[in-house]
C-alpha atoms as a PDB file:
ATOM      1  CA  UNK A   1     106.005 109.264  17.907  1.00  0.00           C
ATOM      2  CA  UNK A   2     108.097 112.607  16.912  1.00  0.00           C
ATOM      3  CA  UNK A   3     106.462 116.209  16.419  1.00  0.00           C
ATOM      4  CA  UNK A   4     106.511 116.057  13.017  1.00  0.00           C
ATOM      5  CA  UNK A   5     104.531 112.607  13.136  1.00  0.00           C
ATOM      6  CA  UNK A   6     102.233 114.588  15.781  1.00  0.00           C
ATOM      7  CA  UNK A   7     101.793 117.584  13.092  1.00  0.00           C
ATOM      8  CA  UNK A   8     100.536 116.097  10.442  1.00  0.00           C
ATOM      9  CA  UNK A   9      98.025 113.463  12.181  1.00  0.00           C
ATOM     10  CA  UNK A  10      96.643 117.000  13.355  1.00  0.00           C
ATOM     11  CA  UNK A  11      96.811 118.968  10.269  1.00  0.00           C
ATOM     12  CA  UNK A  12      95.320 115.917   8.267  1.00  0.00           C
ATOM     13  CA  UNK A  13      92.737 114.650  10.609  1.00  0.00           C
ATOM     14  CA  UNK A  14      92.059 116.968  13.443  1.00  0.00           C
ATOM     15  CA  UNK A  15      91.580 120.013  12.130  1.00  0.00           C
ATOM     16  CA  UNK A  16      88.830 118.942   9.752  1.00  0.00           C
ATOM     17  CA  UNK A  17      87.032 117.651  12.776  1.00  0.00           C
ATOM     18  CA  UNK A  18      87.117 121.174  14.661  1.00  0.00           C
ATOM     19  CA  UNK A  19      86.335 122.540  11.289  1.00  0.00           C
ATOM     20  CA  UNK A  20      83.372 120.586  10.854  1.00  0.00           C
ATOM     21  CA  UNK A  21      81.744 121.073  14.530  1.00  0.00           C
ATOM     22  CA  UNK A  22      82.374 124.689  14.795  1.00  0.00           C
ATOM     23  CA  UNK A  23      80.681 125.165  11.643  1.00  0.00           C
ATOM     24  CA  UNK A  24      77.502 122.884  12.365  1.00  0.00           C
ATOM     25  CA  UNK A  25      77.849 124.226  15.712  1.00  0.00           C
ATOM     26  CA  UNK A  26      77.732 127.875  14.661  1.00  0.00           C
ATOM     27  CA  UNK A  27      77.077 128.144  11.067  1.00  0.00           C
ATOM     28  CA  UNK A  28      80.010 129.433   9.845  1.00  0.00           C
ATOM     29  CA  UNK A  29      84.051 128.355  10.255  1.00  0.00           C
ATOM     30  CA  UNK A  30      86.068 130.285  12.150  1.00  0.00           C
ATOM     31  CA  UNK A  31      89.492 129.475  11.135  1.00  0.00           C
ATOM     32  CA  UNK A  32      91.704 131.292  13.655  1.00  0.00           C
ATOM     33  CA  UNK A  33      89.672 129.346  16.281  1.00  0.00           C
ATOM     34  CA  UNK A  34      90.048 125.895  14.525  1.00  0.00           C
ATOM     35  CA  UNK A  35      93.457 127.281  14.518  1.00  0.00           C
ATOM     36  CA  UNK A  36      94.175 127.659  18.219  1.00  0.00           C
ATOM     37  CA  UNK A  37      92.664 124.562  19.462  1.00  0.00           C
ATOM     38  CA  UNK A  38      94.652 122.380  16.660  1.00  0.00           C
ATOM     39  CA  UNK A  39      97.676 124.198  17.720  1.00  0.00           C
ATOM     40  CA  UNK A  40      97.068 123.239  21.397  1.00  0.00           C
ATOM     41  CA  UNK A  41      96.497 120.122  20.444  1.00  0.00           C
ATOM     42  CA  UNK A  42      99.498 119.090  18.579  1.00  0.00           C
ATOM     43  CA  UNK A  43     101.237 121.095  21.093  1.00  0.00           C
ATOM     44  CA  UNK A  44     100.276 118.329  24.403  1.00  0.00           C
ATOM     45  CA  UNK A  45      97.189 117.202  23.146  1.00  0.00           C
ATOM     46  CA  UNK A  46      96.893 114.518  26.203  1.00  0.00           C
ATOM     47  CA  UNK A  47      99.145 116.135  29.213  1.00  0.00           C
ATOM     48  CA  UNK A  48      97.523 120.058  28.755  1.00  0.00           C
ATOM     49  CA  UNK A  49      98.589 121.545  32.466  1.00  0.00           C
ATOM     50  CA  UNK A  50      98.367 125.253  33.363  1.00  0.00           C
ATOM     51  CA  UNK A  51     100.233 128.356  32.666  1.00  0.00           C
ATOM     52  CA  UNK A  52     100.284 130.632  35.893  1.00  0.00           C
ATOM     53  CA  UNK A  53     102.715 133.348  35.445  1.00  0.00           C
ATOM     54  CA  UNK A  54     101.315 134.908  38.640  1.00  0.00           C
ATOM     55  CA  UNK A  55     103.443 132.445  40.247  1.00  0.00           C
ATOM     56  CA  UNK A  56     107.255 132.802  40.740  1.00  0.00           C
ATOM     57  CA  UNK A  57     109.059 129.990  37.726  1.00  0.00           C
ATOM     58  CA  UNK A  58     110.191 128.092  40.522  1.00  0.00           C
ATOM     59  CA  UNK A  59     106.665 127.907  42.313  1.00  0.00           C
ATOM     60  CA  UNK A  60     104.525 127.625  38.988  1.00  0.00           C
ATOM     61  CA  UNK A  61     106.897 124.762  38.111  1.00  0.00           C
ATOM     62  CA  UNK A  62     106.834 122.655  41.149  1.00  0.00           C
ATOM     63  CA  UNK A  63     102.668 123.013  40.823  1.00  0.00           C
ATOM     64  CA  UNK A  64     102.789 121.883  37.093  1.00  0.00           C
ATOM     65  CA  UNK A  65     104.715 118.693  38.270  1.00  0.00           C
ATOM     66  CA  UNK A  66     102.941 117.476  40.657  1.00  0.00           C
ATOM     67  CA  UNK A  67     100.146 118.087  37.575  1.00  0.00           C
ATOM     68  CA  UNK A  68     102.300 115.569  35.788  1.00  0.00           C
ATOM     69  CA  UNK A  69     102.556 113.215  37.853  1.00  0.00           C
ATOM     70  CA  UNK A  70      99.084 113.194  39.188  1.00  0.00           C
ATOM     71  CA  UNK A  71      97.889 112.748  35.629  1.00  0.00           C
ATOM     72  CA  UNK A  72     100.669 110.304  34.479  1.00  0.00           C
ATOM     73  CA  UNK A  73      99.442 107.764  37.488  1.00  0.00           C
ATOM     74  CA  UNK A  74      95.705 108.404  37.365  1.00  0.00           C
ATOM     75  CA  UNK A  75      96.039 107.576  33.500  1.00  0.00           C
ATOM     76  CA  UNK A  76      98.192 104.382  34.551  1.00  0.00           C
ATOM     77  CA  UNK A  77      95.447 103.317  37.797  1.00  0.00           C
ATOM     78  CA  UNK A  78      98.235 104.572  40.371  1.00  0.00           C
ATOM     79  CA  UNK A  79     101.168 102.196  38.939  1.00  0.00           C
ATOM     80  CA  UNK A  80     104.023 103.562  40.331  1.00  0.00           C
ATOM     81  CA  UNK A  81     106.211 101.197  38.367  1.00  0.00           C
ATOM     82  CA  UNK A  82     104.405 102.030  34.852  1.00  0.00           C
ATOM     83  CA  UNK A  83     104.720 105.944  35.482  1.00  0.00           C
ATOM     84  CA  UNK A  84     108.716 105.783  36.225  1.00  0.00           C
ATOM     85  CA  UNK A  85     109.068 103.871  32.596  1.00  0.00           C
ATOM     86  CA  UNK A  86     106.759 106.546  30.888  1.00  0.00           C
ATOM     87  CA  UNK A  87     108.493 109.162  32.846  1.00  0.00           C
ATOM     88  CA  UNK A  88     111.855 107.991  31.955  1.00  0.00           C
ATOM     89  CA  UNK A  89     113.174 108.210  35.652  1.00  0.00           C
ATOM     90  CA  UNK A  90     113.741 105.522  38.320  1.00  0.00           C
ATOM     91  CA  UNK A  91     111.284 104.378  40.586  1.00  0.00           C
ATOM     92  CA  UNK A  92     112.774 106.296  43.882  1.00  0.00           C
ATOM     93  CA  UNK A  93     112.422 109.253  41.689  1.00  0.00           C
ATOM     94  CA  UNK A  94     108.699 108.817  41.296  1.00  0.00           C
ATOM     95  CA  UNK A  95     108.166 107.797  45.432  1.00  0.00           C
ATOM     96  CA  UNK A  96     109.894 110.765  46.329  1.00  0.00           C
ATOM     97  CA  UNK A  97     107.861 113.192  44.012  1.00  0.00           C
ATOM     98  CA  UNK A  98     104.732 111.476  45.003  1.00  0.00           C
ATOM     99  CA  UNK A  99     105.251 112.255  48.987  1.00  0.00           C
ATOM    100  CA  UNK A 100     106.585 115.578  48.049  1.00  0.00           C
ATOM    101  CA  UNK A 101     103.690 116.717  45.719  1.00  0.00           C
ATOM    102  CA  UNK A 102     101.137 115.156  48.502  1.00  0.00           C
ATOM    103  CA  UNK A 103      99.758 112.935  46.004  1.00  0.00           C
ATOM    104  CA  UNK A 104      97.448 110.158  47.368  1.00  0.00           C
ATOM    105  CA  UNK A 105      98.320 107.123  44.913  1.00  0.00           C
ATOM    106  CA  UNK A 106      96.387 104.487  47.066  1.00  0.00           C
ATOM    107  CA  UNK A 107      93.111 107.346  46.325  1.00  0.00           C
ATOM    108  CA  UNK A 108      94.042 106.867  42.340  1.00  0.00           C
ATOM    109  CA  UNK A 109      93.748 103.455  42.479  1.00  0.00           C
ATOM    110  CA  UNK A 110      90.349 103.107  44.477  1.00  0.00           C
ATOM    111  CA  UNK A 111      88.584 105.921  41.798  1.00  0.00           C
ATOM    112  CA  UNK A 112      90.080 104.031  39.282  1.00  0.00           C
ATOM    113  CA  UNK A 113      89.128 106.578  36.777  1.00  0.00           C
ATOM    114  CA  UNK A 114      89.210 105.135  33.091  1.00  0.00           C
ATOM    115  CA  UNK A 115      91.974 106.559  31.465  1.00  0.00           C
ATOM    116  CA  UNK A 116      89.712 107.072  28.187  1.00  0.00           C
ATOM    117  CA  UNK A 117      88.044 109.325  30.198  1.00  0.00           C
ATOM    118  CA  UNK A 118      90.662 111.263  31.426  1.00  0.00           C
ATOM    119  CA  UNK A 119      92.303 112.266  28.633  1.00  0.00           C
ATOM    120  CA  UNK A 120      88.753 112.921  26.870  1.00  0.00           C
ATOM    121  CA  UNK A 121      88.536 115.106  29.447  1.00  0.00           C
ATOM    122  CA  UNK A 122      91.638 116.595  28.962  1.00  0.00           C
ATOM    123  CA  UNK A 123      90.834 116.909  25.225  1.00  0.00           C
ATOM    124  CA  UNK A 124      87.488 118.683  26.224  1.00  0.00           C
ATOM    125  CA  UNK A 125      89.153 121.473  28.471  1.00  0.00           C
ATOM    126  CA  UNK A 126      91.274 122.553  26.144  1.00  0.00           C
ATOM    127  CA  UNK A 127      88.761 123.108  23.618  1.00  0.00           C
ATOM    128  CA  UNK A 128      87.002 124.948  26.188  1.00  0.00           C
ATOM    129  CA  UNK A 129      89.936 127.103  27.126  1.00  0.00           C
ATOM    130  CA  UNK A 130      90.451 128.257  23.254  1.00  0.00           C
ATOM    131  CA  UNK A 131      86.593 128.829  23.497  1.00  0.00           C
ATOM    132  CA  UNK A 132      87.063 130.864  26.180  1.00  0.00           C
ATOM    133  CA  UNK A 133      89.017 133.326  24.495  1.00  0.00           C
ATOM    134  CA  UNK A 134      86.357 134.020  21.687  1.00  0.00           C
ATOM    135  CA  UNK A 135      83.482 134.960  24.161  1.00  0.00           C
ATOM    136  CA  UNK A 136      83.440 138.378  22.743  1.00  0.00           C
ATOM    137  CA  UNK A 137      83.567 136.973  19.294  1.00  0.00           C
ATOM    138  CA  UNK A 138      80.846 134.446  19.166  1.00  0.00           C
ATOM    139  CA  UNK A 139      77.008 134.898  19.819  1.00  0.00           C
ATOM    140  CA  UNK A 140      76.158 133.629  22.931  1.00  0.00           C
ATOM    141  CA  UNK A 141      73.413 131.438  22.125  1.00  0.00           C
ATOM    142  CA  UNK A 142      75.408 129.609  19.874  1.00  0.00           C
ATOM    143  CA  UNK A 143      78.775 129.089  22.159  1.00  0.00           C
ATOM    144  CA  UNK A 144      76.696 127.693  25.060  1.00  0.00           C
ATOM    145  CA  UNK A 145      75.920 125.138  21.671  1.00  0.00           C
ATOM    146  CA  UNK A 146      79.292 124.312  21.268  1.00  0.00           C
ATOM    147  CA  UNK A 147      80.425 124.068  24.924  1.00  0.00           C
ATOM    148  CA  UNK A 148      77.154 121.902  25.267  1.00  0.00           C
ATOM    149  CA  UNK A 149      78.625 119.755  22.079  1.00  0.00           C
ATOM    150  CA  UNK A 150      82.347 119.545  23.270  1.00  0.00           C
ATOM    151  CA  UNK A 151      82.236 116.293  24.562  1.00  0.00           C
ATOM    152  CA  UNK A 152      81.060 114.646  21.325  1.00  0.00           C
ATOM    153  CA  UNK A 153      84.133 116.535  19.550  1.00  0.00           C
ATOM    154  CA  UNK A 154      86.633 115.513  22.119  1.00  0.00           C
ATOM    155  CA  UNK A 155      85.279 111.891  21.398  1.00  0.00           C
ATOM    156  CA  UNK A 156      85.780 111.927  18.141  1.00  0.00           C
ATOM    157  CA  UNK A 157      88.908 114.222  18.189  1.00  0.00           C
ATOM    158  CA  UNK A 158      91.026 111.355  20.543  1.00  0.00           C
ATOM    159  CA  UNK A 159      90.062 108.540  18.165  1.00  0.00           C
ATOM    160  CA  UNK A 160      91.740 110.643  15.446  1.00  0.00           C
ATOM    161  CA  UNK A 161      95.346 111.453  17.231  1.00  0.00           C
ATOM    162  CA  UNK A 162      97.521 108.722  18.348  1.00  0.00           C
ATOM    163  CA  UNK A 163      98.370 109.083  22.380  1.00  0.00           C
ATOM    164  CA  UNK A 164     101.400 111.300  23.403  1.00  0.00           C
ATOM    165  CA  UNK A 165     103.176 110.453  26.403  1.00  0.00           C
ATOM    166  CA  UNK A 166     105.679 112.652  27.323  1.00  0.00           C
ATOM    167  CA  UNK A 167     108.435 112.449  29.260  1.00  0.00           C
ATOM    168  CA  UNK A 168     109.133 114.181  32.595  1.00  0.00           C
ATOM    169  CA  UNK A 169     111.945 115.783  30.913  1.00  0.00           C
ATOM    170  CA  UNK A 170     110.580 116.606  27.691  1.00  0.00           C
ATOM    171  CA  UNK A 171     107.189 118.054  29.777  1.00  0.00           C
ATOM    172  CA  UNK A 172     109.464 120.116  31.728  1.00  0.00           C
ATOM    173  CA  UNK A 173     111.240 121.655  28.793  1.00  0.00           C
ATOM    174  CA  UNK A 174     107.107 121.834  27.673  1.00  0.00           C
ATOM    175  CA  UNK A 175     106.122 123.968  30.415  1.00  0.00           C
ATOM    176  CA  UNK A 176     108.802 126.231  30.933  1.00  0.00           C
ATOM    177  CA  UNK A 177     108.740 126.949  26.998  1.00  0.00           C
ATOM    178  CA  UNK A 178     105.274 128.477  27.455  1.00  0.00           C
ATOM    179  CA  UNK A 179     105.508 130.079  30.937  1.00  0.00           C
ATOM    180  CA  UNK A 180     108.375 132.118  29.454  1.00  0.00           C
ATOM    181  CA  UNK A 181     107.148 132.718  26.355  1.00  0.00           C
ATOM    182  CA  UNK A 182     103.599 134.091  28.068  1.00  0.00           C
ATOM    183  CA  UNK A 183     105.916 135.500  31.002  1.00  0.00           C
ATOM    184  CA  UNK A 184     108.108 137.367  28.305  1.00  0.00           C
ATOM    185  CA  UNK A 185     104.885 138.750  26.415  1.00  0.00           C
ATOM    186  CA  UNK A 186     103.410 139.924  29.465  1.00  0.00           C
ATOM    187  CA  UNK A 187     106.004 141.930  30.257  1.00  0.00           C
ATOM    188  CA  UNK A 188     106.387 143.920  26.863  1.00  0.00           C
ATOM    189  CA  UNK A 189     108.913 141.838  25.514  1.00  0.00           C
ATOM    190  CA  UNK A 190     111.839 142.829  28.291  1.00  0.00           C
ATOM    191  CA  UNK A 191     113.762 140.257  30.073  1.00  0.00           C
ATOM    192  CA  UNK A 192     114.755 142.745  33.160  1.00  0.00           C
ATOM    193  CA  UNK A 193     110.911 143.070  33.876  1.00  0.00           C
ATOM    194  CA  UNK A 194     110.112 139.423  33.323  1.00  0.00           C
ATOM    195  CA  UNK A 195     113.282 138.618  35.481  1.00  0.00           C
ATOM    196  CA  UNK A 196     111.829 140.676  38.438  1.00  0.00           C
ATOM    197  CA  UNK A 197     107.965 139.340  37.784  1.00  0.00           C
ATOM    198  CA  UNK A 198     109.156 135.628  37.800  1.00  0.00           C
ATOM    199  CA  UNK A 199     111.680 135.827  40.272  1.00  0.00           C
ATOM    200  CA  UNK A 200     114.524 134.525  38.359  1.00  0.00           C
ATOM    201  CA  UNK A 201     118.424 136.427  37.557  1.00  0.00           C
ATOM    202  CA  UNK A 202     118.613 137.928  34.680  1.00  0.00           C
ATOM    203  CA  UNK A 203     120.991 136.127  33.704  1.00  0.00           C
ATOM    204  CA  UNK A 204     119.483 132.792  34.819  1.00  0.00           C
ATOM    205  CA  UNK A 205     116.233 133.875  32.867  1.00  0.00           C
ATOM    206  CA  UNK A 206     118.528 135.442  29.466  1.00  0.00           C
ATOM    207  CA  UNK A 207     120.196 131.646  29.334  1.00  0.00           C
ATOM    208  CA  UNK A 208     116.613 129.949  29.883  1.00  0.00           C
ATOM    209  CA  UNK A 209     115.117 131.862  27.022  1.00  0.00           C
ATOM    210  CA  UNK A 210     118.126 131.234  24.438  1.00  0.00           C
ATOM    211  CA  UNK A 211     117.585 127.490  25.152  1.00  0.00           C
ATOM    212  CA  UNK A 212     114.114 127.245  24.485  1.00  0.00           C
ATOM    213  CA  UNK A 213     114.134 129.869  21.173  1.00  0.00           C
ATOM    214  CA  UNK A 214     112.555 132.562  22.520  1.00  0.00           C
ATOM    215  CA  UNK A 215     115.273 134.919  22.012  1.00  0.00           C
END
């Protein structure tokens, strides 16, 4: 499924969901909120992972793998063999990123966690993160109503998008997109002070940026 694909499901179906609850929720729409979460949505709407530019890149990246992966197997009951073709890498790839990230696979599989419920889950936190950001906005009576709701909205907001896998490359490319991006605003805008914050040469960080678009 490309982007574009992606978009539009989002833009034509989503959005009119979020629309919908946040004004039964609250009584009125709120479009820069609708906004946001249909943005995050279409952005990773099943594989959301956090942003810690507190971190060093190298260190904030390593953590959002092992995020990855963790999520890729639990989704896929702990099959190694299914996660490596979803991944796009080979099989050794995946054994040796599993002992280095610490994750317990053979854990996974006894949970055995529906996968419905993980990405609903996943759905429902990033609602709650956009949320988040519009605590000063919003009365508080009627956000605890729409945190209380967002489980309902995530249900019906999965049903609506088709499922995104991404690739261990392409969620790489993902992630460091928005670390820099939130790294680079953080700083004012200079890449000598984001190069220092993040850890990374200047010229190591200049040539990151270019390739993703943010300069």
């Amino acid at each position: 499924m490309s982007k574009k694909t992606l978009e539009k499901v989002v833009g034509k179906d989503v959005k009119p969901i979020v629309d919908e609850a946040m004004h039964k929720f609250l009584g009125v729409s709120i479009d820069e909120l609708s906004k946001d979460i249909s943005e995050k949505l279409e952005r990773s709407p099943l594989l959301d992972f956090d942003i810690d530019t507190g971190l060093p890149f190298k260190k904030a990246k390593k953590n959002f793998k092992r995020q990855y992966l963790k999520k890729l197997l639990e989704v896929n009951y702990g099959n190694i063999s299914e996660a490596a073709k979803l991944a796009q890498i080979d099989r050794r790839s995946i054994h040796r990123m599993v002992k280095d990230s610490e994750i317990d696979v053979r854990k996974i599989r006894l949970d055995m966690v529906k996968a419905y419920e993980i990405k609903q889950s996943t759905v429902a936190s990033i609602i709650e993160d956009v949320l988040d950001d519009y605590k000063n906005v919003i009365h508080p009576v009627k956000l605890t109503e729409v945190y209380r709701n967002v489980p309902s909205v995530s249900k019906d907001i999965l049903e609506s998008i088709p499922e995104k896998t991404l690739t261990l490359k392409e969620a790489e490319e993902e992630f460091e997109k928005e670390y820099l991006r939130k790294a680079l605003q953080e700083n004012g805008s200079s890449i000598t002070k984001t190069a220092e914050k993040v850890k990374v040469r200047y010229e190591t960080l200049h040539r990151k940026l270019k390739k993703v678009g943010l300069i």
